[in-house]
PDB file of N, CA and C in Angstrom:
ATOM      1  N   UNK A   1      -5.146  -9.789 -27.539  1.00  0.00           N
ATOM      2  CA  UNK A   1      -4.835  -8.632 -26.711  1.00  0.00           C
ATOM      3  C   UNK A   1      -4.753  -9.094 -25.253  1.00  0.00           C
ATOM      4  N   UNK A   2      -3.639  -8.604 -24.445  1.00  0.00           N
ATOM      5  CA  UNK A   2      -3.310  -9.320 -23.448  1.00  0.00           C
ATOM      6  C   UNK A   2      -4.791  -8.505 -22.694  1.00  0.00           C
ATOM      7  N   UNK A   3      -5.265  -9.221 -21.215  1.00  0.00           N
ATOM      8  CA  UNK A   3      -5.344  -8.457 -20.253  1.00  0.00           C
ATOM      9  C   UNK A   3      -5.451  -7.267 -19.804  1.00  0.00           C
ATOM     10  N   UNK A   4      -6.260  -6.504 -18.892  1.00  0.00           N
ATOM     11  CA  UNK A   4      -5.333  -5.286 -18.140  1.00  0.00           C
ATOM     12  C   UNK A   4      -4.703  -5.587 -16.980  1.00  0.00           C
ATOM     13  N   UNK A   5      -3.554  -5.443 -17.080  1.00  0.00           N
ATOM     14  CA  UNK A   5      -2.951  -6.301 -15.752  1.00  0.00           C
ATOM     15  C   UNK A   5      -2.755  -4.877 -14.643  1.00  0.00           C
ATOM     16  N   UNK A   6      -3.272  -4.339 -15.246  1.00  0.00           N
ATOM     17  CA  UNK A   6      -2.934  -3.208 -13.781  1.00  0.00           C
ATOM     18  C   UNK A   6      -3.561  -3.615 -12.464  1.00  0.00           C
ATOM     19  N   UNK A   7      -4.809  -3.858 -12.282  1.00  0.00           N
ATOM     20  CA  UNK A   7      -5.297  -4.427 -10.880  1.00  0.00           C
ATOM     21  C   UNK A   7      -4.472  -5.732 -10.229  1.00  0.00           C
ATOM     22  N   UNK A   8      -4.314  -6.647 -11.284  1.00  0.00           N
ATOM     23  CA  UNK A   8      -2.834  -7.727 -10.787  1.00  0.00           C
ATOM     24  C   UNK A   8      -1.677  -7.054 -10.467  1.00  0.00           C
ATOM     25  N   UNK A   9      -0.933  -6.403 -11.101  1.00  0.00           N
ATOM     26  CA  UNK A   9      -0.043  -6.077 -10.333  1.00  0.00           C
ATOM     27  C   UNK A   9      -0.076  -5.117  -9.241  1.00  0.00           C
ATOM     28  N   UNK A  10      -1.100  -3.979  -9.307  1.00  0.00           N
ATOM     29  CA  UNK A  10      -1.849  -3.117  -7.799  1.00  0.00           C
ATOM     30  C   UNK A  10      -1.530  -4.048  -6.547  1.00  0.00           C
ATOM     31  N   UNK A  11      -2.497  -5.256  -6.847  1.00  0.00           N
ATOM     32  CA  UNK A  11      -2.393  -6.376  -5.662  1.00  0.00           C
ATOM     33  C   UNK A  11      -1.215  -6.722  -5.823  1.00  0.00           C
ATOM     34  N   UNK A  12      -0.229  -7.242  -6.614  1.00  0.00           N
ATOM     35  CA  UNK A  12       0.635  -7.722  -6.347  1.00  0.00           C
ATOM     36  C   UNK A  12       2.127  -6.940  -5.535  1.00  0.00           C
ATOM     37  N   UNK A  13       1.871  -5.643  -5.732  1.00  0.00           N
ATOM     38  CA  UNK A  13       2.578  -4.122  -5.347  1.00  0.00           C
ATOM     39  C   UNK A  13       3.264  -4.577  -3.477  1.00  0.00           C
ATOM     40  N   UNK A  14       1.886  -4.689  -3.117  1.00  0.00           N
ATOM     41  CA  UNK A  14       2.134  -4.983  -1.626  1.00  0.00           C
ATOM     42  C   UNK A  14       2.497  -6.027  -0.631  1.00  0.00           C
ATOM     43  N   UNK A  15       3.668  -5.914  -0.020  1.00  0.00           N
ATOM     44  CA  UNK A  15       4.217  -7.139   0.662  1.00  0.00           C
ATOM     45  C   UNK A  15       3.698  -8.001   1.142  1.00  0.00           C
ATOM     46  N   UNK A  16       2.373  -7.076   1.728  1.00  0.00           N
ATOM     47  CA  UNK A  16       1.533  -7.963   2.835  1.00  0.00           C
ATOM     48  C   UNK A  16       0.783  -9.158   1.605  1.00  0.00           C
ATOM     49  N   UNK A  17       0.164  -8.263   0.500  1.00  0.00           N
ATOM     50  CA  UNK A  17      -0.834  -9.209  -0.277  1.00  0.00           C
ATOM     51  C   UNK A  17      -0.488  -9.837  -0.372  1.00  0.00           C
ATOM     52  N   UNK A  18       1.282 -10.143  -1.333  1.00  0.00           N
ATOM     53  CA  UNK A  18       2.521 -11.286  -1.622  1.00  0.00           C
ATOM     54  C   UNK A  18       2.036 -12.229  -0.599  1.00  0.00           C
ATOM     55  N   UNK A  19       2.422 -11.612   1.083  1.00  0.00           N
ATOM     56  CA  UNK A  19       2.492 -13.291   1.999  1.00  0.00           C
ATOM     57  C   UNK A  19       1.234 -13.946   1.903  1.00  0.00           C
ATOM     58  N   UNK A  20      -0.064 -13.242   1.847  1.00  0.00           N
ATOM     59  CA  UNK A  20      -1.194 -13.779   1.789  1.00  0.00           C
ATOM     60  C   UNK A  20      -1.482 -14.489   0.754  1.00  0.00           C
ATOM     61  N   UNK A  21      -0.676 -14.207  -0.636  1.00  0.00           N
ATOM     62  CA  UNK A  21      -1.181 -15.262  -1.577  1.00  0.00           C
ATOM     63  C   UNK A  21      -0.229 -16.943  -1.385  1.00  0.00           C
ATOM     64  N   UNK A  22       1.139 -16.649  -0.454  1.00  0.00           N
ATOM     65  CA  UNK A  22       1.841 -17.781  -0.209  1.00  0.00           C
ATOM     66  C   UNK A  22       1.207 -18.332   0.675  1.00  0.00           C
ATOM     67  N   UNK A  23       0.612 -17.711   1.478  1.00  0.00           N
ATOM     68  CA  UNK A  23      -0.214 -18.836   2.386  1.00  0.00           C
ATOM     69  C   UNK A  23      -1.393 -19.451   2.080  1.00  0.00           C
ATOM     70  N   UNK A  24      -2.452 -18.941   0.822  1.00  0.00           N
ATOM     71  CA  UNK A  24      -3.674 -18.991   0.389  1.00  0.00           C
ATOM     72  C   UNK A  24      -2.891 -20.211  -0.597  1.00  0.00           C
ATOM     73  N   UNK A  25      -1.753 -19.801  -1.312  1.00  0.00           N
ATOM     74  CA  UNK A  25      -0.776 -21.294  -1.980  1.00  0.00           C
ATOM     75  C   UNK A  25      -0.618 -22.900  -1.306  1.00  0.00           C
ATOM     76  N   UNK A  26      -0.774 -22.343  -0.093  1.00  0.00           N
ATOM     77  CA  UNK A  26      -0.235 -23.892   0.856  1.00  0.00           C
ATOM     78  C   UNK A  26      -1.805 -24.359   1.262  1.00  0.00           C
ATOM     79  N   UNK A  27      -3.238 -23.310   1.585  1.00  0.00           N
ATOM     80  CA  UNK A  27      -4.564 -23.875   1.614  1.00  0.00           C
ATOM     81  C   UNK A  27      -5.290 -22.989   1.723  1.00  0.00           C
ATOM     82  N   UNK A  28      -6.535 -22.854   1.417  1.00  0.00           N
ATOM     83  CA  UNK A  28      -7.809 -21.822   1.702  1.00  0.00           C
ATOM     84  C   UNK A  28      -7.585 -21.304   2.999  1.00  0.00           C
ATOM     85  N   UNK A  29      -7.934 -20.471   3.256  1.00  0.00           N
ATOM     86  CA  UNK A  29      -8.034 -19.981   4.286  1.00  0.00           C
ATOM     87  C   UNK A  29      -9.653 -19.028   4.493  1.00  0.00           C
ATOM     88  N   UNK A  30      -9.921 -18.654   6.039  1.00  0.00           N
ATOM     89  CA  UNK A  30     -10.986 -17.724   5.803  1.00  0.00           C
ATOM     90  C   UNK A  30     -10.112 -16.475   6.739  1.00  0.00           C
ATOM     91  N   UNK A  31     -10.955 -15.390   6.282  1.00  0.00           N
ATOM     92  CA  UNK A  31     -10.706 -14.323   7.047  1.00  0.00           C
ATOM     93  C   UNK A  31      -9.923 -14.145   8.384  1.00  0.00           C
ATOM     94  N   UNK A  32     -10.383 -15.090   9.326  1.00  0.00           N
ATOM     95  CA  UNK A  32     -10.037 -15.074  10.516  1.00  0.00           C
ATOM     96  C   UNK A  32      -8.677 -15.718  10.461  1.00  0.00           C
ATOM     97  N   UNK A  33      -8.462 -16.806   9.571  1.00  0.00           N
ATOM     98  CA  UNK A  33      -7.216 -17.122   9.604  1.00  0.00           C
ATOM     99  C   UNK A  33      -6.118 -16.243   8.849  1.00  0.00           C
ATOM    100  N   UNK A  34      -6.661 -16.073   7.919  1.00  0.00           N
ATOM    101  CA  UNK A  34      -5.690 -14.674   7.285  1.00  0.00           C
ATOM    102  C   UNK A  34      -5.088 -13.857   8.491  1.00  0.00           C
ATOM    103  N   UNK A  35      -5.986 -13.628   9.068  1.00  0.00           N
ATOM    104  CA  UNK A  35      -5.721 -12.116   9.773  1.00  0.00           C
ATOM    105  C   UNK A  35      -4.714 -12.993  11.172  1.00  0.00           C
ATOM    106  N   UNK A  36      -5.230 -13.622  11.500  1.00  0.00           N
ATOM    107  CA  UNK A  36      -4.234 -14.648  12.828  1.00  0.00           C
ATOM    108  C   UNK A  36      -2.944 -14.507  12.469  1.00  0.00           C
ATOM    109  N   UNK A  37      -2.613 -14.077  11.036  1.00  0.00           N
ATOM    110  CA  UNK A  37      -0.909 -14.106  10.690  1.00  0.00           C
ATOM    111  C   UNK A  37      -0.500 -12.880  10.657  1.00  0.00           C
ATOM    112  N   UNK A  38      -1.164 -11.881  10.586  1.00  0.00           N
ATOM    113  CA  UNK A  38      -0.785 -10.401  10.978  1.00  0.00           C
ATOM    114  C   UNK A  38      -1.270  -9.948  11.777  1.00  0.00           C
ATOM    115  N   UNK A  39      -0.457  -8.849  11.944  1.00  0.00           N
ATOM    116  CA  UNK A  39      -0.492  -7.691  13.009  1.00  0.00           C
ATOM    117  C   UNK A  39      -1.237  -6.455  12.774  1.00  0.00           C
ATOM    118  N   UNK A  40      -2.236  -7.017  12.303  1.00  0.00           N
ATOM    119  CA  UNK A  40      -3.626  -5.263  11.715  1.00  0.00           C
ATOM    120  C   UNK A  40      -4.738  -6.233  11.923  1.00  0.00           C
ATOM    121  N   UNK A  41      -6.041  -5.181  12.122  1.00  0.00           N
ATOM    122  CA  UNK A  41      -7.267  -5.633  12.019  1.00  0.00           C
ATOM    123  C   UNK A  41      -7.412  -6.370  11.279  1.00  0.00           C
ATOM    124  N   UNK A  42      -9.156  -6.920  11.403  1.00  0.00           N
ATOM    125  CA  UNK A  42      -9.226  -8.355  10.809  1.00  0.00           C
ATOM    126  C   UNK A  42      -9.765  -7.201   9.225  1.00  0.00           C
ATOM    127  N   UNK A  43     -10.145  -6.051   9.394  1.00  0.00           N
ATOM    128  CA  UNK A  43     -11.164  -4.959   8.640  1.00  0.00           C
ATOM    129  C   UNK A  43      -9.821  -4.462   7.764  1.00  0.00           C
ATOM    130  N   UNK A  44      -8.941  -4.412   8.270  1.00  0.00           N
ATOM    131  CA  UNK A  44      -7.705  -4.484   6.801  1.00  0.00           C
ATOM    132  C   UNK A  44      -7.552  -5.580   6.322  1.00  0.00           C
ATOM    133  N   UNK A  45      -6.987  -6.510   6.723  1.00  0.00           N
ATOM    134  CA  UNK A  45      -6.963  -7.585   6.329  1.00  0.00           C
ATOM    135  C   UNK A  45      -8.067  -8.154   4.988  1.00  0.00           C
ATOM    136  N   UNK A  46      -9.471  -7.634   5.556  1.00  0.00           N
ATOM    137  CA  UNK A  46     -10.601  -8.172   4.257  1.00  0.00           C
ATOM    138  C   UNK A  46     -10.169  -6.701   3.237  1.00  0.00           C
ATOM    139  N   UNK A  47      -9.469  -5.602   3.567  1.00  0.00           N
ATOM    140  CA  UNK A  47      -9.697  -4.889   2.354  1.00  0.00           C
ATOM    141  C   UNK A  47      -8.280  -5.199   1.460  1.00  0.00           C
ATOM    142  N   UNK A  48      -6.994  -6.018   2.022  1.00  0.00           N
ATOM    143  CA  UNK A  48      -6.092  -6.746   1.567  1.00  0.00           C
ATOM    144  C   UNK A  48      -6.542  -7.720   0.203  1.00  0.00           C
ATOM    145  N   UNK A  49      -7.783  -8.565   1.020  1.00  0.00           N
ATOM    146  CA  UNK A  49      -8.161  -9.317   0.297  1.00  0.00           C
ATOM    147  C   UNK A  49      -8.827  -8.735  -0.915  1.00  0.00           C
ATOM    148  N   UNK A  50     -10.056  -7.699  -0.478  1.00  0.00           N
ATOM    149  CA  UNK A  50     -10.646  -7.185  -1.323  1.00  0.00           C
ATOM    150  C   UNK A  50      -9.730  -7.024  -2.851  1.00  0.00           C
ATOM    151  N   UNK A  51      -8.664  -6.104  -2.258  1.00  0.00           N
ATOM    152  CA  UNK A  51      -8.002  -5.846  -3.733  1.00  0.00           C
ATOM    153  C   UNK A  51      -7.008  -6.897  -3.932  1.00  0.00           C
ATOM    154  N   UNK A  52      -6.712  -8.094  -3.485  1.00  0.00           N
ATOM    155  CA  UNK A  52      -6.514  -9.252  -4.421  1.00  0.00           C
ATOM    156  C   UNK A  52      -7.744  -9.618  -4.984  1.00  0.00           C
ATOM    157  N   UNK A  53      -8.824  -9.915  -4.777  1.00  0.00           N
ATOM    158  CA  UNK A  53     -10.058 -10.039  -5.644  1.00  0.00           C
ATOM    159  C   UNK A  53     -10.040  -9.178  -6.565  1.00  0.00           C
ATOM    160  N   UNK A  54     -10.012  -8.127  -6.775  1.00  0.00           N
ATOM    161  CA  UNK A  54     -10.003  -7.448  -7.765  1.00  0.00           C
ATOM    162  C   UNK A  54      -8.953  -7.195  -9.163  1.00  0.00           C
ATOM    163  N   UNK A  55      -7.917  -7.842  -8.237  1.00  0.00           N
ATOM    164  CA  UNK A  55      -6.523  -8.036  -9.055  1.00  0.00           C
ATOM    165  C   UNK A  55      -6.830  -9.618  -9.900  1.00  0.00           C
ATOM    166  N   UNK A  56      -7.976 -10.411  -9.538  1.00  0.00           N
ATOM    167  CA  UNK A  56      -8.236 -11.736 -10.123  1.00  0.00           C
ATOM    168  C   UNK A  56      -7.722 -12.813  -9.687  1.00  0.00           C
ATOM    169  N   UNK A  57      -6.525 -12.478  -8.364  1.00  0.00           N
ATOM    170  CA  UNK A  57      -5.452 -13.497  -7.621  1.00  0.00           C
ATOM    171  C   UNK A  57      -6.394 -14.256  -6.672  1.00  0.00           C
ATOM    172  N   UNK A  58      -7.422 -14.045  -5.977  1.00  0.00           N
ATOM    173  CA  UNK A  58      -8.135 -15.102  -5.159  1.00  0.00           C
ATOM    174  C   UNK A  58      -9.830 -14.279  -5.506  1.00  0.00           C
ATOM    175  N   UNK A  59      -9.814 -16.131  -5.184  1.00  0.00           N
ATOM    176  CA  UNK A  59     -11.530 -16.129  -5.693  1.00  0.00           C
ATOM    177  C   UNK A  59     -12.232 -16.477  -3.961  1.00  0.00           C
ATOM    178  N   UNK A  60     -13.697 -16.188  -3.882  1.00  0.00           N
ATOM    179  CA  UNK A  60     -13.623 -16.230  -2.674  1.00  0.00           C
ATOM    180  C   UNK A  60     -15.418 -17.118  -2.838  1.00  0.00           C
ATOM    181  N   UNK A  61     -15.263 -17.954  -1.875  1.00  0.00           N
ATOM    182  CA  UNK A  61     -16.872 -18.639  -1.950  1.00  0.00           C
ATOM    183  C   UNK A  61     -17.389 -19.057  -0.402  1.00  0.00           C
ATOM    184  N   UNK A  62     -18.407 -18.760  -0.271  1.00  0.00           N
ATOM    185  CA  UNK A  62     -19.346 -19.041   1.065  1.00  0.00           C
ATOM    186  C   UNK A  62     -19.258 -20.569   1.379  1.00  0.00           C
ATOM    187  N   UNK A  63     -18.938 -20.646   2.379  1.00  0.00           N
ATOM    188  CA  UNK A  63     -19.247 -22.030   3.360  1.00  0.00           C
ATOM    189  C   UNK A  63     -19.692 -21.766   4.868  1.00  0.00           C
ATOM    190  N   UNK A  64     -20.800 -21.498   4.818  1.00  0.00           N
ATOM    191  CA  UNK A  64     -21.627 -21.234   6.250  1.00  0.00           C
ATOM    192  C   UNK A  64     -22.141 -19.877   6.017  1.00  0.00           C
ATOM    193  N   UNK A  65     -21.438 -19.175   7.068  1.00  0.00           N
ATOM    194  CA  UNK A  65     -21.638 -18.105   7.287  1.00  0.00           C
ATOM    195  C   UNK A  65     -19.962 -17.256   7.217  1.00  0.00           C
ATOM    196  N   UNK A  66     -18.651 -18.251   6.929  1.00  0.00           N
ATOM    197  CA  UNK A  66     -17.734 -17.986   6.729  1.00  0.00           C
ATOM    198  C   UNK A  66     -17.440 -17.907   5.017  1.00  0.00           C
ATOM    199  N   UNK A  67     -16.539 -17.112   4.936  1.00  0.00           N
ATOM    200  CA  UNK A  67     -15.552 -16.880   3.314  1.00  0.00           C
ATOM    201  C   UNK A  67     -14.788 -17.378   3.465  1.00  0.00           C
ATOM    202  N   UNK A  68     -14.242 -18.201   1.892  1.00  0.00           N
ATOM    203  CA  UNK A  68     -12.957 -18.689   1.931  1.00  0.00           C
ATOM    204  C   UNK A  68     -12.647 -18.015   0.958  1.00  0.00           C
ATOM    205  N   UNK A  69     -11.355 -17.979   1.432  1.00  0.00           N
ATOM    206  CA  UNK A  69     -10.132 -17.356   0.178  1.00  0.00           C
ATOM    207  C   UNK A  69      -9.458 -18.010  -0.580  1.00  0.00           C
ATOM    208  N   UNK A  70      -9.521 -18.367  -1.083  1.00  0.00           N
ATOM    209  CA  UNK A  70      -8.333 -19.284  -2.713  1.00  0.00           C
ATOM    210  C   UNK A  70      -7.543 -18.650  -3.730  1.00  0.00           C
ATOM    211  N   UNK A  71      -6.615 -18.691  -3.480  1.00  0.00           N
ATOM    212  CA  UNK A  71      -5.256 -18.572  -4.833  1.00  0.00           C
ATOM    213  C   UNK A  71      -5.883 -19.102  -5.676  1.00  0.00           C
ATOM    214  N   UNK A  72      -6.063 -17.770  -6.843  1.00  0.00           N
ATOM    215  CA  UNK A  72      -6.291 -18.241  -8.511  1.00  0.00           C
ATOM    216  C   UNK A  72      -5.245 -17.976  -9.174  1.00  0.00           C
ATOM    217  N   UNK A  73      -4.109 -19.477  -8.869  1.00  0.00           N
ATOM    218  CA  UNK A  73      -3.127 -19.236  -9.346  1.00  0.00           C
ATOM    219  C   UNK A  73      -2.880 -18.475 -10.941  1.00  0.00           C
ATOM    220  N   UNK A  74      -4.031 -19.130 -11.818  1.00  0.00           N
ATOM    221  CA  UNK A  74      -4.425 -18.897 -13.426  1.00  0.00           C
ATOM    222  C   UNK A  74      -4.031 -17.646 -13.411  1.00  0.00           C
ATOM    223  N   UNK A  75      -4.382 -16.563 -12.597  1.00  0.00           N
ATOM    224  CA  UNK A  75      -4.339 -15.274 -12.924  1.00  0.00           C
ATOM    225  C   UNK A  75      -2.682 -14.764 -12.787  1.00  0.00           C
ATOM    226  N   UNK A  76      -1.899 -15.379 -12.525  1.00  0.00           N
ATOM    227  CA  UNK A  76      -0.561 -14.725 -12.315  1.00  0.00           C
ATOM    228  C   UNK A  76      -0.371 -15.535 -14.025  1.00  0.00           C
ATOM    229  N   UNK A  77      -0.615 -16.557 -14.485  1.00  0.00           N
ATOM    230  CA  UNK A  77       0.068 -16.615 -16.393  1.00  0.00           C
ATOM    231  C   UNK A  77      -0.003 -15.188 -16.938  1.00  0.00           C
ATOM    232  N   UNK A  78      -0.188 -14.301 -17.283  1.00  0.00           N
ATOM    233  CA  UNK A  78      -0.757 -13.258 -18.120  1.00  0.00           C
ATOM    234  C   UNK A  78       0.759 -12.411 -17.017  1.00  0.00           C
ATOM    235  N   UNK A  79       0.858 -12.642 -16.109  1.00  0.00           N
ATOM    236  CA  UNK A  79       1.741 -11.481 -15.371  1.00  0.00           C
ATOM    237  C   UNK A  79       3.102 -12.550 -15.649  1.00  0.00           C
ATOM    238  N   UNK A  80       3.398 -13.700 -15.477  1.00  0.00           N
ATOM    239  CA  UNK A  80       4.541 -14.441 -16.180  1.00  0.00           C
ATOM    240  C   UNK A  80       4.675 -13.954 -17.503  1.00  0.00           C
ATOM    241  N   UNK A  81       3.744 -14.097 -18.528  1.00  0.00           N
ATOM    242  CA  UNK A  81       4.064 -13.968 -19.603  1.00  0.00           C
ATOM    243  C   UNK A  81       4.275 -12.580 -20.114  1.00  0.00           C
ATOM    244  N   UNK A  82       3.942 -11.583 -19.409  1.00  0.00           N
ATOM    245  CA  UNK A  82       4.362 -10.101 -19.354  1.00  0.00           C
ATOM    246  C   UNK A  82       5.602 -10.392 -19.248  1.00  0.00           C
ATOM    247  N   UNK A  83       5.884 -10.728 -18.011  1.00  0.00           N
ATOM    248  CA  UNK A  83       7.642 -10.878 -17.657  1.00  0.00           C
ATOM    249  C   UNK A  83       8.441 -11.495 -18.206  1.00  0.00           C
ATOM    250  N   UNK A  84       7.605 -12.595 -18.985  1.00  0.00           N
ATOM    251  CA  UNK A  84       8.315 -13.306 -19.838  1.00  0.00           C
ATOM    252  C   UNK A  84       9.140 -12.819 -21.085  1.00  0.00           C
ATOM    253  N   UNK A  85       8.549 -11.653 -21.691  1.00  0.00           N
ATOM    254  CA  UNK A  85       8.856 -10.647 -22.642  1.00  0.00           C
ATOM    255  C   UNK A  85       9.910 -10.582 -22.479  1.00  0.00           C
ATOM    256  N   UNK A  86      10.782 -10.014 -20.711  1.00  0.00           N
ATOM    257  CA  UNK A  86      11.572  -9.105 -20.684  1.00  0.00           C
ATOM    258  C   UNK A  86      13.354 -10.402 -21.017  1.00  0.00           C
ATOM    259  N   UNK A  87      12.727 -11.824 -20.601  1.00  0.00           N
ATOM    260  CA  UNK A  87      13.976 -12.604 -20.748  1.00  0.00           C
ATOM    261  C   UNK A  87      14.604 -12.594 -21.601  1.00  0.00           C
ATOM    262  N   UNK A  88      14.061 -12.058 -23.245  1.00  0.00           N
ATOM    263  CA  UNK A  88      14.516 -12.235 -24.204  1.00  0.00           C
ATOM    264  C   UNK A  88      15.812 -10.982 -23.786  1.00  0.00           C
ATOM    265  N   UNK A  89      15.628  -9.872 -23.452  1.00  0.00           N
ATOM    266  CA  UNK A  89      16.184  -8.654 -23.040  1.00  0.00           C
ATOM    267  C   UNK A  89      17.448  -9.032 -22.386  1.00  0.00           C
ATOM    268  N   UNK A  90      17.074  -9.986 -21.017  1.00  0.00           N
ATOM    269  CA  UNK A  90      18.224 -10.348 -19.997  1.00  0.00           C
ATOM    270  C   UNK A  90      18.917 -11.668 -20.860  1.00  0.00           C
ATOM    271  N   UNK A  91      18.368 -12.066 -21.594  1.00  0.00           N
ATOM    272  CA  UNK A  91      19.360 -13.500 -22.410  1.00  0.00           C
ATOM    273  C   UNK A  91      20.327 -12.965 -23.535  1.00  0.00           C
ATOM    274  N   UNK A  92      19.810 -11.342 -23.957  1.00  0.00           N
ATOM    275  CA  UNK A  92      20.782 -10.812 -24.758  1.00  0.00           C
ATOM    276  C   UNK A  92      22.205 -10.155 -24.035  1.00  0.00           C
ATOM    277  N   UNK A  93      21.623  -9.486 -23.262  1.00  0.00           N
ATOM    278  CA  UNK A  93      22.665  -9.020 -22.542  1.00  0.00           C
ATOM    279  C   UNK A  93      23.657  -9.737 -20.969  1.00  0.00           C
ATOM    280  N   UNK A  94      23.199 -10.789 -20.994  1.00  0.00           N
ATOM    281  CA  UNK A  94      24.377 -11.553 -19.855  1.00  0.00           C
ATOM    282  C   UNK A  94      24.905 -12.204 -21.482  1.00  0.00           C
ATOM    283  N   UNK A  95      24.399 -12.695 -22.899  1.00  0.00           N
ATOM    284  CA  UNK A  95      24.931 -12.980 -24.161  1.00  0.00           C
ATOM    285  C   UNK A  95      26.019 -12.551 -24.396  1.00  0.00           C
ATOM    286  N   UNK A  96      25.433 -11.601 -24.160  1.00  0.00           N
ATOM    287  CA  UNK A  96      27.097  -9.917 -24.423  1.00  0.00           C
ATOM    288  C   UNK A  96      28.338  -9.630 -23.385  1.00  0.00           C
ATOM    289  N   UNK A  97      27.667 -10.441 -22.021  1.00  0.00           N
ATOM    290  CA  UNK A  97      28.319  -9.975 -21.027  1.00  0.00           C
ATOM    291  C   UNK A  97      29.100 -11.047 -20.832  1.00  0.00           C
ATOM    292  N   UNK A  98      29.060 -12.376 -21.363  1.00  0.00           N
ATOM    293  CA  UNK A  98      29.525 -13.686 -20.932  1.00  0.00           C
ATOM    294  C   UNK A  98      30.397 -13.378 -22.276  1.00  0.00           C
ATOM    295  N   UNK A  99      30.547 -13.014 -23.327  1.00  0.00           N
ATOM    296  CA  UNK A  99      31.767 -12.551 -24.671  1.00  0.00           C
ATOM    297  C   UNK A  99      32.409 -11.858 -24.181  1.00  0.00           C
ATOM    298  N   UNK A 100      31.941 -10.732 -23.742  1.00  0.00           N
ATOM    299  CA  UNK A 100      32.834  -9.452 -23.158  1.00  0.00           C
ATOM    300  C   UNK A 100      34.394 -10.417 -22.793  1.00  0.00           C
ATOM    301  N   UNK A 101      33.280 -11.341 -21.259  1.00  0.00           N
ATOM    302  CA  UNK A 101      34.460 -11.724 -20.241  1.00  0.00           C
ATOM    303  C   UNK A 101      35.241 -13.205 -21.267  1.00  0.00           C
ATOM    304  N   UNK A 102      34.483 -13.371 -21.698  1.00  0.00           N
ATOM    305  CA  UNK A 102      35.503 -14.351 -22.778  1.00  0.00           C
ATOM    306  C   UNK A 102      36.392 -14.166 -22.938  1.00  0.00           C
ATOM    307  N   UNK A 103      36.325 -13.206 -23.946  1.00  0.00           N
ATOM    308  CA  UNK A 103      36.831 -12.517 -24.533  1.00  0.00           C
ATOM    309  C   UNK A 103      37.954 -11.375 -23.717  1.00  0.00           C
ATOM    310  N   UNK A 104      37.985 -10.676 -22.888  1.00  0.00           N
ATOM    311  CA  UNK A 104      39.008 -10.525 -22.272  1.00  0.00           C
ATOM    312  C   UNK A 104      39.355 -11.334 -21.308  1.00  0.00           C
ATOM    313  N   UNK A 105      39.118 -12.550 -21.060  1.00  0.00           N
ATOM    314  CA  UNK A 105      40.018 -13.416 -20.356  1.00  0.00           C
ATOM    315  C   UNK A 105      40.659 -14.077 -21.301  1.00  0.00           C
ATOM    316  N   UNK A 106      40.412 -14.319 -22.860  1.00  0.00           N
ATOM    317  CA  UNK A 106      41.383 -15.266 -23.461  1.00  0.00           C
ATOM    318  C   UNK A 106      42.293 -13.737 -24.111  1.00  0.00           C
ATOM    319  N   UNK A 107      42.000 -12.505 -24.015  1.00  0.00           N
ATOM    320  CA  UNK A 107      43.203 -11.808 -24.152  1.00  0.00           C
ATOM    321  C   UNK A 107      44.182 -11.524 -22.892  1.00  0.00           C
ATOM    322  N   UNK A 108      43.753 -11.402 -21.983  1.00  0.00           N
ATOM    323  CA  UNK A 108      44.610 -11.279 -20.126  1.00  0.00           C
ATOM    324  C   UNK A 108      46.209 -12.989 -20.506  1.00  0.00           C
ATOM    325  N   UNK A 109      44.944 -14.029 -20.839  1.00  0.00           N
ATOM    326  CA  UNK A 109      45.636 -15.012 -20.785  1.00  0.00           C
ATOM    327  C   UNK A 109      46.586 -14.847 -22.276  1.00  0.00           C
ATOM    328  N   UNK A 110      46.285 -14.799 -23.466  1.00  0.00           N
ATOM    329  CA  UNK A 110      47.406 -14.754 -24.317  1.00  0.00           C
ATOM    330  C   UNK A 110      48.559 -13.177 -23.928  1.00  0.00           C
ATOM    331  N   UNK A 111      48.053 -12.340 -23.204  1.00  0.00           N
ATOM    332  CA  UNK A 111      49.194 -11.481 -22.684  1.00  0.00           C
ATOM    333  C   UNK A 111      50.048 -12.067 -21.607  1.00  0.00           C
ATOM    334  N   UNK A 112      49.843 -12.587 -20.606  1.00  0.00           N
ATOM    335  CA  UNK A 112      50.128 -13.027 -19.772  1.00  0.00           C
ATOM    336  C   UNK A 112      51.642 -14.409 -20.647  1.00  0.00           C
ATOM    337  N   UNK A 113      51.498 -14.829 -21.533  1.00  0.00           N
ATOM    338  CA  UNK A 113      51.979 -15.817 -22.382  1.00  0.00           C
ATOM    339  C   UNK A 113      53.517 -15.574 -23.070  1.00  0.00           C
ATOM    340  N   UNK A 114      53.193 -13.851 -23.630  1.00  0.00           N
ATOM    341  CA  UNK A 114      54.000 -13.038 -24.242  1.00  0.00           C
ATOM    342  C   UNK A 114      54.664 -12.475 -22.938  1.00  0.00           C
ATOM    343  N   UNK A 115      54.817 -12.525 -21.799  1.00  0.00           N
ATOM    344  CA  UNK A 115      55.574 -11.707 -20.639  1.00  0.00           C
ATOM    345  C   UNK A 115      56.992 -12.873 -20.294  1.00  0.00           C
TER     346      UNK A 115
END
């Protein structure tokens, strides 16, 4: 039984969370640096984070008196493989759509023959 992926995709919903997990992709970051890349409090910013934590996308661990934030990349497989479902869907139908045009281009061209 898969997951509940609803809290992953919740977090994943919002633009802002998106850039924060591409930058948490390239290195840890803490709070203060998160927030140095936007334009809102540092107090949104941790509730940004908050609900990527909760979505399972970053894990977060003490070093000092600072948090770091980390991309758990692991947690986006289960949201690939959701999506993964749907290729079978899009491989049938560009299937159908690449005959279609076949298929009336080798009739355009045998009309075109008969003129």
């Amino acid at each position: 039984m898969p997951p509940d992926l609803q809290p992953t995709f919740r977090a994943l919903a919002d633009p802002t969370r998106r850039d924060i997990l591409r930058m948490l992709g390239d290195r840890d970051m803490t709070i203060a640096e998160v927030s140095d890349h936007f334009d809102m409090t540092r107090a949104a910013v941790k509730k940004h984070l908050v609900v990527l934590g909760d979505g399972g996308l970053i894990t977060v661990r003490a070093e000092g008196r600072e948090k770091i934030n980390s991309l758990n990349a692991h947690a986006l497989r289960p949201v690939a493989d959701w999506l993964g479902w749907f290729e079978s869907f899009w491989d049938t139908r560009l299937d159908a759509l690449k005959s279609a045009i076949e298929k009336e281009t080798s009739n355009d061209t045998g009309h075109n023959n008969n003129d």
